[in-house]
N, C-alpha and C. Protein backbone atom coordinates (compact mmCIF):
# COMPACT_ATOMS: atom_id res chain seq x y z
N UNK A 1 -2.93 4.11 -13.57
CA UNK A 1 -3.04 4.63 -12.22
C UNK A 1 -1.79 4.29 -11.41
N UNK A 2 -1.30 3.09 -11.35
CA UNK A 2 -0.08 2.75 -10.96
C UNK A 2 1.51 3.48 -11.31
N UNK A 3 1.19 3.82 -12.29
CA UNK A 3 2.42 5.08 -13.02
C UNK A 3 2.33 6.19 -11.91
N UNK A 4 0.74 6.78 -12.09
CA UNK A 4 1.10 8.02 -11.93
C UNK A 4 1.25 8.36 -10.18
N UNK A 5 1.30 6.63 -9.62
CA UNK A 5 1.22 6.89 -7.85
C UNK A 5 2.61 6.89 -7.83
N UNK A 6 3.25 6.24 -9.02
CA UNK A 6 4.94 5.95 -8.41
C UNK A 6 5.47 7.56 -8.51
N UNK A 7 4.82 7.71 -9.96
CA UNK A 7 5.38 9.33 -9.89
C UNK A 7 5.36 10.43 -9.18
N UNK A 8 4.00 10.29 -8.37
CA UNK A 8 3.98 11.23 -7.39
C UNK A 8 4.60 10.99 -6.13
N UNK A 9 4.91 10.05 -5.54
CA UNK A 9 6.04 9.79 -4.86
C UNK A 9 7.36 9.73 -5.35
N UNK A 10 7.88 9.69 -6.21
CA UNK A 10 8.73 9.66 -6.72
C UNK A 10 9.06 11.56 -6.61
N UNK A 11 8.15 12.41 -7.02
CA UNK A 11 8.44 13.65 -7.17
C UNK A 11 8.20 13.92 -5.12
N UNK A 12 7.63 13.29 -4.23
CA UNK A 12 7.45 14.08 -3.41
C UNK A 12 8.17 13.41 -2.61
N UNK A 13 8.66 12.29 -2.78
CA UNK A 13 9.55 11.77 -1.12
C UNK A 13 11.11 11.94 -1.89
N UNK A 14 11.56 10.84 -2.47
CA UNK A 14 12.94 10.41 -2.85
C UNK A 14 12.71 9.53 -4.03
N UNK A 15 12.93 9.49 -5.18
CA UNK A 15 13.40 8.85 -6.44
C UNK A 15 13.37 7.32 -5.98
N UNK A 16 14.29 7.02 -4.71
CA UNK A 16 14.69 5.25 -4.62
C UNK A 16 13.71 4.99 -3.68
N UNK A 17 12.81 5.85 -3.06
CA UNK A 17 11.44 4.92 -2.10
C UNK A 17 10.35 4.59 -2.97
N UNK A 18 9.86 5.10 -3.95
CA UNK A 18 8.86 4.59 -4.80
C UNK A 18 8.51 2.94 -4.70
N UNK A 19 7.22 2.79 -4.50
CA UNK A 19 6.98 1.72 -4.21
C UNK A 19 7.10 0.90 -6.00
N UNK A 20 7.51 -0.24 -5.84
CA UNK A 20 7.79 -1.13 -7.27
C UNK A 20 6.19 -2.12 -7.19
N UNK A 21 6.03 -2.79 -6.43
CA UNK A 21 5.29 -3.40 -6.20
C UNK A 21 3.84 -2.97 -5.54
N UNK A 22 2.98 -2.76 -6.70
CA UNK A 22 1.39 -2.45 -5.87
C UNK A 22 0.56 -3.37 -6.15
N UNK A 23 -0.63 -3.39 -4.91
CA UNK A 23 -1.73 -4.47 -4.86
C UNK A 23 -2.84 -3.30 -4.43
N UNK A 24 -4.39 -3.34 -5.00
CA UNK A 24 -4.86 -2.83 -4.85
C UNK A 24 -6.51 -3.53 -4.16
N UNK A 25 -7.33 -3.51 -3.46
CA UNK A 25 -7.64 -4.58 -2.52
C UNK A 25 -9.04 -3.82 -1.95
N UNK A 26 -10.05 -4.25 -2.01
CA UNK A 26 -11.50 -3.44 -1.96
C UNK A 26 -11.61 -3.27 -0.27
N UNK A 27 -11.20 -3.80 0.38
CA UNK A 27 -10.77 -3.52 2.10
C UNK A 27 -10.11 -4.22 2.12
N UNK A 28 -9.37 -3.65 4.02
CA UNK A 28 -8.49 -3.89 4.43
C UNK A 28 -8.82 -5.02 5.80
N UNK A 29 -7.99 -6.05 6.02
CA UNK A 29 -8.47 -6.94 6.73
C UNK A 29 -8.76 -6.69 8.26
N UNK A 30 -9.90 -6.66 8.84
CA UNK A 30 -10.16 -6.10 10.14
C UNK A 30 -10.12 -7.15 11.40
N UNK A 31 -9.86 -7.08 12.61
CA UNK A 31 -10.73 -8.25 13.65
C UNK A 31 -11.91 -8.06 13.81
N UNK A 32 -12.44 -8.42 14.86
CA UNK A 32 -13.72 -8.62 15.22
C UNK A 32 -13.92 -7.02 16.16
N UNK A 33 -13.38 -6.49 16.31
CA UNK A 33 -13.46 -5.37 17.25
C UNK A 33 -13.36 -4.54 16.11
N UNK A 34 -12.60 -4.33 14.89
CA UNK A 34 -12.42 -3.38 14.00
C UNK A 34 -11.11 -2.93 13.70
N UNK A 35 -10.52 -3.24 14.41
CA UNK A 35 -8.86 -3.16 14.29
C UNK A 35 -8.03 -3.68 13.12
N UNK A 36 -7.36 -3.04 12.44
CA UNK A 36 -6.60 -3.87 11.32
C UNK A 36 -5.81 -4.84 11.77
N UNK A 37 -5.88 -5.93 10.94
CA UNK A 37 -5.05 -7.33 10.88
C UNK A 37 -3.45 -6.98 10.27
N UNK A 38 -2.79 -6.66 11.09
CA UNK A 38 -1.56 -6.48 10.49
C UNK A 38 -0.92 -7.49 9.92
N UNK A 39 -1.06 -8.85 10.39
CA UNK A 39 0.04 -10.30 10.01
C UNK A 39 -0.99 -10.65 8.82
N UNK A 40 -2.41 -10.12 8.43
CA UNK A 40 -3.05 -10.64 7.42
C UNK A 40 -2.38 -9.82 6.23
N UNK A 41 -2.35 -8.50 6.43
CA UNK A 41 -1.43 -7.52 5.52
C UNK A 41 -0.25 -7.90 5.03
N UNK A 42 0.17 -9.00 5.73
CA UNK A 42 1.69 -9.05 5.05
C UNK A 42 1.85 -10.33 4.06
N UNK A 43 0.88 -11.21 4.35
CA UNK A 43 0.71 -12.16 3.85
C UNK A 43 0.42 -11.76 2.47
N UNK A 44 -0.57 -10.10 2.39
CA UNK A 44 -0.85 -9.66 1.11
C UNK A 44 0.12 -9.50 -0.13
């Protein structure tokens, strides 16, 4: 699955943005209101 995401970015943006590095993650970290945790994301 990871192949075929690089490839399709790879065919639809630019060759050198393809992401190298994927993490795949059952949700995304929220606050208490519902808002995504951006500084928790990066830590990812």
């Amino acid at each position: 699955m990871v192949a075929d995401l690089q490839e399709f970015v790879k065919r639809a943006v630019a060759a050198y943005r393809y992401p190298r590095l994927d993490a795949f993650i059952d949700a995304l970290p929220r606050t208490e209101t519902g808002k995504l945790k951006r500084s928790a994301l990066k830590t990812l």
